[in-house]
Protein backbone atom coordinates (compact mmCIF):
# COMPACT_ATOMS: atom_id res chain seq x y z
CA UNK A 1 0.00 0.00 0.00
CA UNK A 2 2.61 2.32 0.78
CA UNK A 3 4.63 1.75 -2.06
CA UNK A 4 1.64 1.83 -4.36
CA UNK A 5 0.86 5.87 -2.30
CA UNK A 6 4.48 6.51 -3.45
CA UNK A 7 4.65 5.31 -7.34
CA UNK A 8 1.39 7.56 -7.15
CA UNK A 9 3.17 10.22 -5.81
CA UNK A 10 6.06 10.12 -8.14
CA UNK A 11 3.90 9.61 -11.18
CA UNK A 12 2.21 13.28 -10.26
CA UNK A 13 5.55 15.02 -9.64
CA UNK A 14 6.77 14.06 -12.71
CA UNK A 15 3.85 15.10 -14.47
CA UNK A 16 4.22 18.45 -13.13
CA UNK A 17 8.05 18.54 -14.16
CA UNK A 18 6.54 17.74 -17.12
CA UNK A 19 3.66 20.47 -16.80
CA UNK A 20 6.35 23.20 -15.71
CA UNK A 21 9.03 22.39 -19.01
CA UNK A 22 5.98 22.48 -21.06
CA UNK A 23 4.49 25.97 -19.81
CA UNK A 24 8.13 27.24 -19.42
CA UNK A 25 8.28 26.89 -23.60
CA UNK A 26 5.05 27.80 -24.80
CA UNK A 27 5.24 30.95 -22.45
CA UNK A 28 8.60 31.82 -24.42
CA UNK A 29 6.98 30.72 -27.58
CA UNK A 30 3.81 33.38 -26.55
CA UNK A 31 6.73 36.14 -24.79
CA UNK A 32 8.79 35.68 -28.42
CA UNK A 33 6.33 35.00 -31.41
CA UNK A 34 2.87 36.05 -30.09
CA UNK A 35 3.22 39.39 -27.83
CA UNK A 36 -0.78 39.75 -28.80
CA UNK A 37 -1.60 37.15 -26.41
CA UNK A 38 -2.42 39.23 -23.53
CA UNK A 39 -4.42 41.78 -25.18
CA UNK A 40 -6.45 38.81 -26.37
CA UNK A 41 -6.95 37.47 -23.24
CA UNK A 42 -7.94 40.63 -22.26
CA UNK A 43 -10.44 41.92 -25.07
CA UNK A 44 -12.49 38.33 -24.64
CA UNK A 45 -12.73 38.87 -21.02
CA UNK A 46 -14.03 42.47 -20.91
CA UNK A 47 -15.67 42.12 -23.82
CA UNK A 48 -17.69 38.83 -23.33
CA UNK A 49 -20.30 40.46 -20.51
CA UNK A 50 -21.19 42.98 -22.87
CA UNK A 51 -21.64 40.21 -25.79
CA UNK A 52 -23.90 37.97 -23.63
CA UNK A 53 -26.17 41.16 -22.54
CA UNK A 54 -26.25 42.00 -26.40
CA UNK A 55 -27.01 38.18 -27.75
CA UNK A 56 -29.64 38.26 -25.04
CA UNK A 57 -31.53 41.22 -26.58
CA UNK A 58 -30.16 40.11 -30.71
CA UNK A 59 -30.06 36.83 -31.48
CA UNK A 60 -29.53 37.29 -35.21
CA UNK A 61 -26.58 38.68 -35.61
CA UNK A 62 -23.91 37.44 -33.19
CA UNK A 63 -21.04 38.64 -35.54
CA UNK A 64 -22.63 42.28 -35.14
CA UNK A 65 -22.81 42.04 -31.34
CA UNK A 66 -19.36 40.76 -31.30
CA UNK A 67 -17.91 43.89 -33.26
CA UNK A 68 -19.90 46.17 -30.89
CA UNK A 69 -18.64 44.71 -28.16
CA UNK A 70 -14.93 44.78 -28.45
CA UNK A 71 -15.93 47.95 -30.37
CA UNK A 72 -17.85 49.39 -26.84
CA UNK A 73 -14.91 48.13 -25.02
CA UNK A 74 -12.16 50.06 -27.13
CA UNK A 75 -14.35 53.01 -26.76
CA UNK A 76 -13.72 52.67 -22.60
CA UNK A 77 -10.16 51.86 -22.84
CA UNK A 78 -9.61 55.31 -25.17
CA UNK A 79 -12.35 57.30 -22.43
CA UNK A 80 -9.55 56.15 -19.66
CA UNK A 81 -6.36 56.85 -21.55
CA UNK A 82 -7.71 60.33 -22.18
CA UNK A 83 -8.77 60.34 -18.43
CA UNK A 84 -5.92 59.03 -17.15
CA UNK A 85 -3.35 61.78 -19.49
CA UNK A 86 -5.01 64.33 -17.76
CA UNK A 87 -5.04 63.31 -14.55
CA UNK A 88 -1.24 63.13 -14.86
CA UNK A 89 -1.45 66.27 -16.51
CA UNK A 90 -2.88 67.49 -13.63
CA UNK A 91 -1.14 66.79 -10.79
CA UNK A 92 2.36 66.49 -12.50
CA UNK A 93 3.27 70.22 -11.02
CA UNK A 94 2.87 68.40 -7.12
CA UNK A 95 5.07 65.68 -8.69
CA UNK A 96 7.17 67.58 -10.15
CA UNK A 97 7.38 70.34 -7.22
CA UNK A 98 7.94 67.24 -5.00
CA UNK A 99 11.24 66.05 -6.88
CA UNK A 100 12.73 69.04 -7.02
CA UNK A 101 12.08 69.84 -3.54
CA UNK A 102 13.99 66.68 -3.09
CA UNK A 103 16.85 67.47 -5.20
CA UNK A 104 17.22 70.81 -3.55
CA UNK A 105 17.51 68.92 -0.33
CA UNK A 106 20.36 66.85 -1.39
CA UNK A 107 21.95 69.57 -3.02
CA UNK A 108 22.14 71.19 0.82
CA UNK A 109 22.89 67.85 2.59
CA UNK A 110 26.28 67.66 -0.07
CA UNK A 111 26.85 71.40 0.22
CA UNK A 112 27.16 71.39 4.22
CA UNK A 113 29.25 68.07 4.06
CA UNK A 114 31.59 69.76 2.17
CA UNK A 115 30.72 67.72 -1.04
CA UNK A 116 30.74 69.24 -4.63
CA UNK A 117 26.83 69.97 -4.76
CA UNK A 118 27.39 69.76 -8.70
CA UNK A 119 27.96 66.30 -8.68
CA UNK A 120 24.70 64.84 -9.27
CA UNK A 121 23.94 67.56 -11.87
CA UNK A 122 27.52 66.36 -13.57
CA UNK A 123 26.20 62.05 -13.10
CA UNK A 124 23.15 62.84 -14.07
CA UNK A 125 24.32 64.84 -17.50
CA UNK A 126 26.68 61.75 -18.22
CA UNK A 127 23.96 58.95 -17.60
CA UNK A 128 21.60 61.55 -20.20
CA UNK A 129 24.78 61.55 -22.62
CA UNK A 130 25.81 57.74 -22.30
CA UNK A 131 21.98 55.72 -21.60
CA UNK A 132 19.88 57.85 -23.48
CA UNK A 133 21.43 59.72 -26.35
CA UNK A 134 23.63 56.83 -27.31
CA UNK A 135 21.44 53.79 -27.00
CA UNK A 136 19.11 55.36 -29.72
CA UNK A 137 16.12 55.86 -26.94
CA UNK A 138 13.71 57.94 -29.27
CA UNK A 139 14.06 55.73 -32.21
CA UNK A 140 13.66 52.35 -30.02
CA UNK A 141 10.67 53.84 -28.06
CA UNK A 142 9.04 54.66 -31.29
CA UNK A 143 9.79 50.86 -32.86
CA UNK A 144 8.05 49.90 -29.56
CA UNK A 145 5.30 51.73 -30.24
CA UNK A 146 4.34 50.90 -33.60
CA UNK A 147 4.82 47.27 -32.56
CA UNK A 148 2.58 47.84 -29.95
CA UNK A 149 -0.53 49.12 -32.05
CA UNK A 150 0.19 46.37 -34.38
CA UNK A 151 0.17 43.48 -31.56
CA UNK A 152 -3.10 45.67 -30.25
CA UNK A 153 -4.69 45.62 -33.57
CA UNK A 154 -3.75 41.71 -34.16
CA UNK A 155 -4.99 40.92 -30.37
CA UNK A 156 -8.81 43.06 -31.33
CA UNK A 157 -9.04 40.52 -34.81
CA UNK A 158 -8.26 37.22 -32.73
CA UNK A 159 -10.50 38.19 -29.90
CA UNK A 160 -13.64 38.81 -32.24
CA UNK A 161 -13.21 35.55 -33.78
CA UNK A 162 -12.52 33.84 -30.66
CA UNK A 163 -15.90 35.76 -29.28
CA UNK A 164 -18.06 35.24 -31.81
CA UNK A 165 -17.34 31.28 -32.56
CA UNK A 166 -16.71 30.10 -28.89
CA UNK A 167 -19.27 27.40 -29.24
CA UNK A 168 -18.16 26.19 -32.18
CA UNK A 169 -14.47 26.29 -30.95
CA UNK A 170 -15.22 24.64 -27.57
CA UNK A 171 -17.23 21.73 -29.31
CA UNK A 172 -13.97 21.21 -31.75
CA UNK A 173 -12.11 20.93 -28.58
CA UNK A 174 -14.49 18.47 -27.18
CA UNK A 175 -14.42 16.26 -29.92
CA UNK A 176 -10.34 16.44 -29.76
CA UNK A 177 -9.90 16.35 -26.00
CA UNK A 178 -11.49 13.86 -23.67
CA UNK A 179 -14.33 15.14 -21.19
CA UNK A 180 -12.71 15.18 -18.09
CA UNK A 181 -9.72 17.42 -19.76
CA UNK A 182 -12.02 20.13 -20.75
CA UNK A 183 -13.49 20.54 -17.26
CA UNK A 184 -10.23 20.63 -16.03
CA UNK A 185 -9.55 23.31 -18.33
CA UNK A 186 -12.59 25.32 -17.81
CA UNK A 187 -12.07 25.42 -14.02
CA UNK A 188 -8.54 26.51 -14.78
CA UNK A 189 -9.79 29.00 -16.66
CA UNK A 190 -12.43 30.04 -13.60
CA UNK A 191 -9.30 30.04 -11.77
CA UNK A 192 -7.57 32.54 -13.97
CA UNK A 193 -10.54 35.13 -13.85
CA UNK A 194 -10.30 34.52 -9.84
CA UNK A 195 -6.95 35.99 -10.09
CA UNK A 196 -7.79 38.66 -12.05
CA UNK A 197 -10.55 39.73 -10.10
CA UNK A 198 -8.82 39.15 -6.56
CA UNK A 199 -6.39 41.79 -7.78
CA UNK A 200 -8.77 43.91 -9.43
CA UNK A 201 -10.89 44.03 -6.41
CA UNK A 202 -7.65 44.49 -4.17
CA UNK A 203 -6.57 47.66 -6.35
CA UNK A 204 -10.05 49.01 -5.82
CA UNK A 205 -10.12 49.01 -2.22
CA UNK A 206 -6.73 50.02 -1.97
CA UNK A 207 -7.17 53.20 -4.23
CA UNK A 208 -10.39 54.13 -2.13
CA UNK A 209 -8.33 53.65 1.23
CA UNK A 210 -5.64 56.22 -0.66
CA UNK A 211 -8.32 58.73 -1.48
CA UNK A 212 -9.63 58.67 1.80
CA UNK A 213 -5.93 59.04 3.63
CA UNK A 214 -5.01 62.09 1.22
CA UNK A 215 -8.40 63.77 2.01
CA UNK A 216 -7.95 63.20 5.76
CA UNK A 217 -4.58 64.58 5.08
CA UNK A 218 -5.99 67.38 3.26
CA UNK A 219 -3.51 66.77 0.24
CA UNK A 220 -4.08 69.11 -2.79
CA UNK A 221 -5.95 67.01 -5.31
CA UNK A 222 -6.65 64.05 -3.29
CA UNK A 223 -8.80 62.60 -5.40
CA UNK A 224 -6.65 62.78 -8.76
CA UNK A 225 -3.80 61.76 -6.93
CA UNK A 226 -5.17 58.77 -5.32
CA UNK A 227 -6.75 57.62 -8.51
CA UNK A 228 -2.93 57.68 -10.26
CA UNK A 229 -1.93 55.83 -7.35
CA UNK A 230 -4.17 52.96 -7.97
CA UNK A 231 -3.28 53.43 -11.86
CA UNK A 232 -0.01 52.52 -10.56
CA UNK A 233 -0.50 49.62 -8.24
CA UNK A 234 -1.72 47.65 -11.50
CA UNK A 235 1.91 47.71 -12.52
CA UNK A 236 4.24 46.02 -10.08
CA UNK A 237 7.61 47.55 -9.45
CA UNK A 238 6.44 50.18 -9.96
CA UNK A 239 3.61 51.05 -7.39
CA UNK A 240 2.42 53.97 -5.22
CA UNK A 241 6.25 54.98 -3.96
CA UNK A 242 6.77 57.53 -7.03
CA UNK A 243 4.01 59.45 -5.73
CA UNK A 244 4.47 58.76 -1.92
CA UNK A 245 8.32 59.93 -1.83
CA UNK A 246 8.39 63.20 -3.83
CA UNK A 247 5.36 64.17 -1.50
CA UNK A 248 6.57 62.99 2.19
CA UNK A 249 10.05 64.62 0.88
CA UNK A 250 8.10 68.11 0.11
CA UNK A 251 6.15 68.30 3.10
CA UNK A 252 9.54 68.02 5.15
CA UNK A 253 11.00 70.60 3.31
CA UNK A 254 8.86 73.05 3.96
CA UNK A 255 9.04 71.91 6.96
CA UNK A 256 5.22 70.45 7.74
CA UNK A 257 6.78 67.12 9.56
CA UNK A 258 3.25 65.99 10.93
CA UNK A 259 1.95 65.95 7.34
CA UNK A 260 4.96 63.96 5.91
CA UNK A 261 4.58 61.71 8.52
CA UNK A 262 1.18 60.92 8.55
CA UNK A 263 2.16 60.09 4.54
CA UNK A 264 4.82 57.80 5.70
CA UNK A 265 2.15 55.93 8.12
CA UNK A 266 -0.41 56.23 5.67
CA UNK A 267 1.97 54.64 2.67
CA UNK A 268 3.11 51.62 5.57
CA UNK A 269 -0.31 51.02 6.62
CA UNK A 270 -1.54 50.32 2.50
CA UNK A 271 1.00 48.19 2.03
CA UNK A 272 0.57 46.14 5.07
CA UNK A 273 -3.13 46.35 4.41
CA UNK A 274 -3.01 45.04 0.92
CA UNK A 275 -1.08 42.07 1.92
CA UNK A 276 -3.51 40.67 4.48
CA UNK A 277 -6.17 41.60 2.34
CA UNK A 278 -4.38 39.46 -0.46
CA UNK A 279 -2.71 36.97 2.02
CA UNK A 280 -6.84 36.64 3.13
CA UNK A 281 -8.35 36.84 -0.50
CA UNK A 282 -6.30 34.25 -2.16
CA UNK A 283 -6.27 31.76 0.79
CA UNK A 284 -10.26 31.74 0.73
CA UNK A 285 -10.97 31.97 -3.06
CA UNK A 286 -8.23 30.02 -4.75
CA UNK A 287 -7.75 27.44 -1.65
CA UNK A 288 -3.96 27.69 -1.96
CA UNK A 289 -1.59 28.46 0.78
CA UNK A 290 -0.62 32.95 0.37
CA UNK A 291 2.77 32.79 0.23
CA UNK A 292 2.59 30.24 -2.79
CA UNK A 293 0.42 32.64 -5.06
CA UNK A 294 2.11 35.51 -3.92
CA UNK A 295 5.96 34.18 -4.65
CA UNK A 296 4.66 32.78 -7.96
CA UNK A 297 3.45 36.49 -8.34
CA UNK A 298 6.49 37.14 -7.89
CA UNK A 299 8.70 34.37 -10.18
CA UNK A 300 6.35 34.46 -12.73
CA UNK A 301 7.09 38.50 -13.42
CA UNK A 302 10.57 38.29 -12.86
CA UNK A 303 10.94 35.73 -15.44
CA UNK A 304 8.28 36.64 -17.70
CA UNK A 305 7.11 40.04 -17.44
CA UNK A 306 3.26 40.54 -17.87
CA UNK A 307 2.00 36.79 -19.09
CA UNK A 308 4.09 35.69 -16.09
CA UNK A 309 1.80 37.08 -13.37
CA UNK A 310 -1.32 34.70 -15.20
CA UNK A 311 1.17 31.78 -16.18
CA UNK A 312 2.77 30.99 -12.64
CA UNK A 313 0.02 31.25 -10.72
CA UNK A 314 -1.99 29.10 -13.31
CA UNK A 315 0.71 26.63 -13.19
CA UNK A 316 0.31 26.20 -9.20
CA UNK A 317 -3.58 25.82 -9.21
CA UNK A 318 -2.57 22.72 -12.24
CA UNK A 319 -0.81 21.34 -9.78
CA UNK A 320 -2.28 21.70 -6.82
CA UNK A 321 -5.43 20.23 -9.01
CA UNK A 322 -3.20 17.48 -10.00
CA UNK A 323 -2.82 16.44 -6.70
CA UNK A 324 -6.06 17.04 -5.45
CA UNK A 325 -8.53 16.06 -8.06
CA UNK A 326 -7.68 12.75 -9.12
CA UNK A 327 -6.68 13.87 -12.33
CA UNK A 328 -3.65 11.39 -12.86
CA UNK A 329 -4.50 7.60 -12.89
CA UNK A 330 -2.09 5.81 -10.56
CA UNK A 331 -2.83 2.32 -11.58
């Protein structure tokens, strides 16, 4: 018996070896030869409410509906660019105040340690000179740009296709894969929107706890400003410090200490916040241990960028299914 528990437990550890070579290439594959991947992924998930609200009212013409859909949800996406460029726009003087506050306030720590106070201006000049002039910046940025409408406009043709013949694409599947497979693939994919809505939801609350800590702060522009902080906590490493730091640094330099430090409390208590929020979330809705999702998180962007935050994660909940759910036959 017990050597009959452990062939069964080898047999599932090798498969997810297997599993984890096999996601590790086609991510590459996706990363290398298919950058429209994510804006797929994307477009069918925002867009699919709307299409099942409009094939509810139109049967006819599901082709239509589909168009008006992703066509309804490029329409938002614009609406919030626009929004979100002037909200920068906006509050870019208190940013911008704020960092130049800061570099004044080096300038004076260097100057009264006896320290050349043009020596940043000088390192900063020669990173300008060597980083940006010299590795072609401009011309790369606008390569990366055109690339990046073409992988857009790609990802809005693949969705529509994918939207409007889903049936007829999951009954091909059906007929290729076996029936147990595709419900293990359609609760992965449950799993996936889990994630995406556990950190969706998590970036909601936490830009409505900002809001509510610059107001009680009375911070100019509270709103704005805590609305381009949650902007930012979609992207990680990047976050809510880029905001934080330029204004606790102003607020000490003219000198209003109580302010800058209820900033500082108000920026540790988010972050602690967010991760028992998330530690809480992901233990109750995905029924896998925190620190697992969270370091493959973690991994998964590291290695991957982007797709990694929805491929490691995925991976875990594979094989935590793997070893839950039966899903290998040990005889």
């Amino acid at each position: 018996m017990r050597y009959k528990e452990l062939y069964c437990n080898s047999k599932k550890l090798f498969y997810c070896i297997g599993l984890l070579i096999i996601i590790i290439l086609v991510t590459m594959f996706l990363k290398k030869y298919f950058k429209p991947v994510f804006v797929v992924f994307f477009i069918v998930y925002t867009s699919t409410p709307i299409y099942n609200v409009m094939f509810k009212i139109s049967k006819k013409n599901s082709k239509l509906n589909g168009l008006l859909s992703i066509l309804i949800v490029n329409f938002i996406i614009i609406i919030l660019f626009i929004y979100m460029g002037n909200l920068v726009y906006k509050i870019k003087d208190t940013i911008v105040l704020g960092f130049q506050r800061s570099y004044l306030f080096i300038e004076e720590i260097l100057i009264n340690l006896n320290l050349d106070s043009n020596l940043i201006g000088v390192k900063i000049e020669e990173y300008y000179n060597s980083s940006i002039i010299k590795s072609n910046l401009v011309k790369k940025g606008a390569v990366y740009t055109t690339e990046s409408i073409i992988n857009y406009f790609i990802g809005n043709i693949i969705a529509y296709f994918i939207l409007v013949d889903k049936y007829v694409i999951l009954n091909k599947i059906k007929d290729i894969i076996p029936k147990n497979k595709v419900t293990f693939a359609f609760n992965r994919y449950i799993d996936i929107k889990n994630i995406i809505k556990l950190e969706l939801t998590l970036v909601l609350i936490t830009t409505f706890q900002t809001i509510l800590g610059f107001m009680a702060l009375n911070i100019e522009n509270a709103v704005e400003i805590g609305m381009f902080c949650g902007f930012l906590d979609l992207f990680p490493y990047v976050g809510t410090i880029i905001v934080f730091l330029p204004l606790i640094l102003y607020k000490i330099l003219i000198k209003n200490y109580i302010i800058a430090f209820g900033l500082l409390c108000l920026y540790i208590l988010l972050i602690i916040n967010r991760n028992i929020m998330e530690a809480k979330f992901v233990s109750s809705t995905l029924k896998v241990h925190p620190i697992v999702i969270i370091s493959s998180f973690y991994i998964g962007f590291k290695t991957f960028g982007i797709l990694g935050i929805i491929i490691a994660p995925l991976y875990v909940l594979i094989c935590k299914s793997i070893y839950s759910e039966g899903l290998i036959d040990c005889r």
